[in-house]
Protein backbone atom coordinates (compact mmCIF):
# COMPACT_ATOMS: atom_id res chain seq x y z
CA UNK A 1 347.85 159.57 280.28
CA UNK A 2 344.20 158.99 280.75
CA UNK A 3 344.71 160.54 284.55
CA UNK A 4 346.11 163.46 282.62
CA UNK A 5 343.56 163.84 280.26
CA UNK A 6 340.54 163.36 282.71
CA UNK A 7 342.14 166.11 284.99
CA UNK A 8 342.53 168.79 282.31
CA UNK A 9 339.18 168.17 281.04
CA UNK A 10 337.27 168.10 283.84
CA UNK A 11 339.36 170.88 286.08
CA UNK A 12 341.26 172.86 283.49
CA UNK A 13 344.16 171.62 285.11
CA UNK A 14 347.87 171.44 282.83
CA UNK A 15 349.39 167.92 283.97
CA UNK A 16 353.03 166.91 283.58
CA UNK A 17 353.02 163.12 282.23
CA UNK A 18 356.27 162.36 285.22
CA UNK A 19 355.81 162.58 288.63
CA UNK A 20 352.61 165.25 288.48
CA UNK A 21 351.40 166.19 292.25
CA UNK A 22 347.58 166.16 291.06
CA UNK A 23 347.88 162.76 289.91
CA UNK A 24 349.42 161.50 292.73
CA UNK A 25 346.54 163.24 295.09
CA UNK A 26 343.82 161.18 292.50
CA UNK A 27 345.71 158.29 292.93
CA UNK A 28 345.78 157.81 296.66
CA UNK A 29 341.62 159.54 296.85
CA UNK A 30 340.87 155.91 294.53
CA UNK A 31 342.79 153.64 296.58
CA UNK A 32 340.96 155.35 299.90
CA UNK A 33 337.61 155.00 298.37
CA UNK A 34 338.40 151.81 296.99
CA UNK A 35 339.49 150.55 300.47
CA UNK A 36 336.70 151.73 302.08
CA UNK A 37 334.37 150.54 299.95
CA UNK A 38 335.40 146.98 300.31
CA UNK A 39 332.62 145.89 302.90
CA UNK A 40 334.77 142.88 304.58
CA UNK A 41 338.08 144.50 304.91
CA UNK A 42 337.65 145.57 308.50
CA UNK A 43 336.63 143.36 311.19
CA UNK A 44 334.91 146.86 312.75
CA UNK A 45 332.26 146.30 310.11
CA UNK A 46 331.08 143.42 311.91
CA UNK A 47 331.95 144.06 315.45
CA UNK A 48 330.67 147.97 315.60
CA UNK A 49 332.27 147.94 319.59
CA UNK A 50 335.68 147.58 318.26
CA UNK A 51 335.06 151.31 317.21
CA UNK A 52 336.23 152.02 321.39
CA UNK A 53 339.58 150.48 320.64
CA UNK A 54 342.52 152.78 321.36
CA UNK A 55 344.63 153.24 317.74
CA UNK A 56 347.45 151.99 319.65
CA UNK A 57 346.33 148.68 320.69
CA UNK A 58 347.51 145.97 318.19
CA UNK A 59 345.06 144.74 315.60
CA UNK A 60 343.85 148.09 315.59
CA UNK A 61 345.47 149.34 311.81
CA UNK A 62 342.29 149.68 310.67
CA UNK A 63 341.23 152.65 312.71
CA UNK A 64 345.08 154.49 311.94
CA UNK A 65 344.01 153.95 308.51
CA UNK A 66 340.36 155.71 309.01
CA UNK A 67 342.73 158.41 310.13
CA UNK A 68 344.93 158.73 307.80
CA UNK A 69 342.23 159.05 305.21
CA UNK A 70 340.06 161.17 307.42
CA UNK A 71 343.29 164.10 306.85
């Protein structure tokens, strides 16, 4: 409900209370930024030559993750 509210204030945007596609889009931005923002999540933090690592090689979810919220 709040989601809904904050949307149609702030964009002028009508959202359905079930299963809205604009809340869903808000929902996954926050958890993004919010993993992102966490400083010691990603061992690349504090080794910045990990950063060369193919996305393939195991251990390496972190940079498929930068990916996925890079699209």
């Amino acid at each position: 409900m709040m989601g809904a509210l904050s949307i149609a204030i702030a964009y002028g945007i009508d959202v359905n209370l079930k299963n809205d596609p604009n809340i869903h889009y808000a929902e996954e931005a926050v958890k993004g930024l919010a993993g992102a923002a966490n400083f010691g999540a990603f061992l690349v933090n504090s080794v910045p030559t990990l950063r060369y690592v193919p996305s393939w090689f195991p251990g390496a979810a972190w940079k498929r993750q930068a990916h996925v919220w890079n699209d």
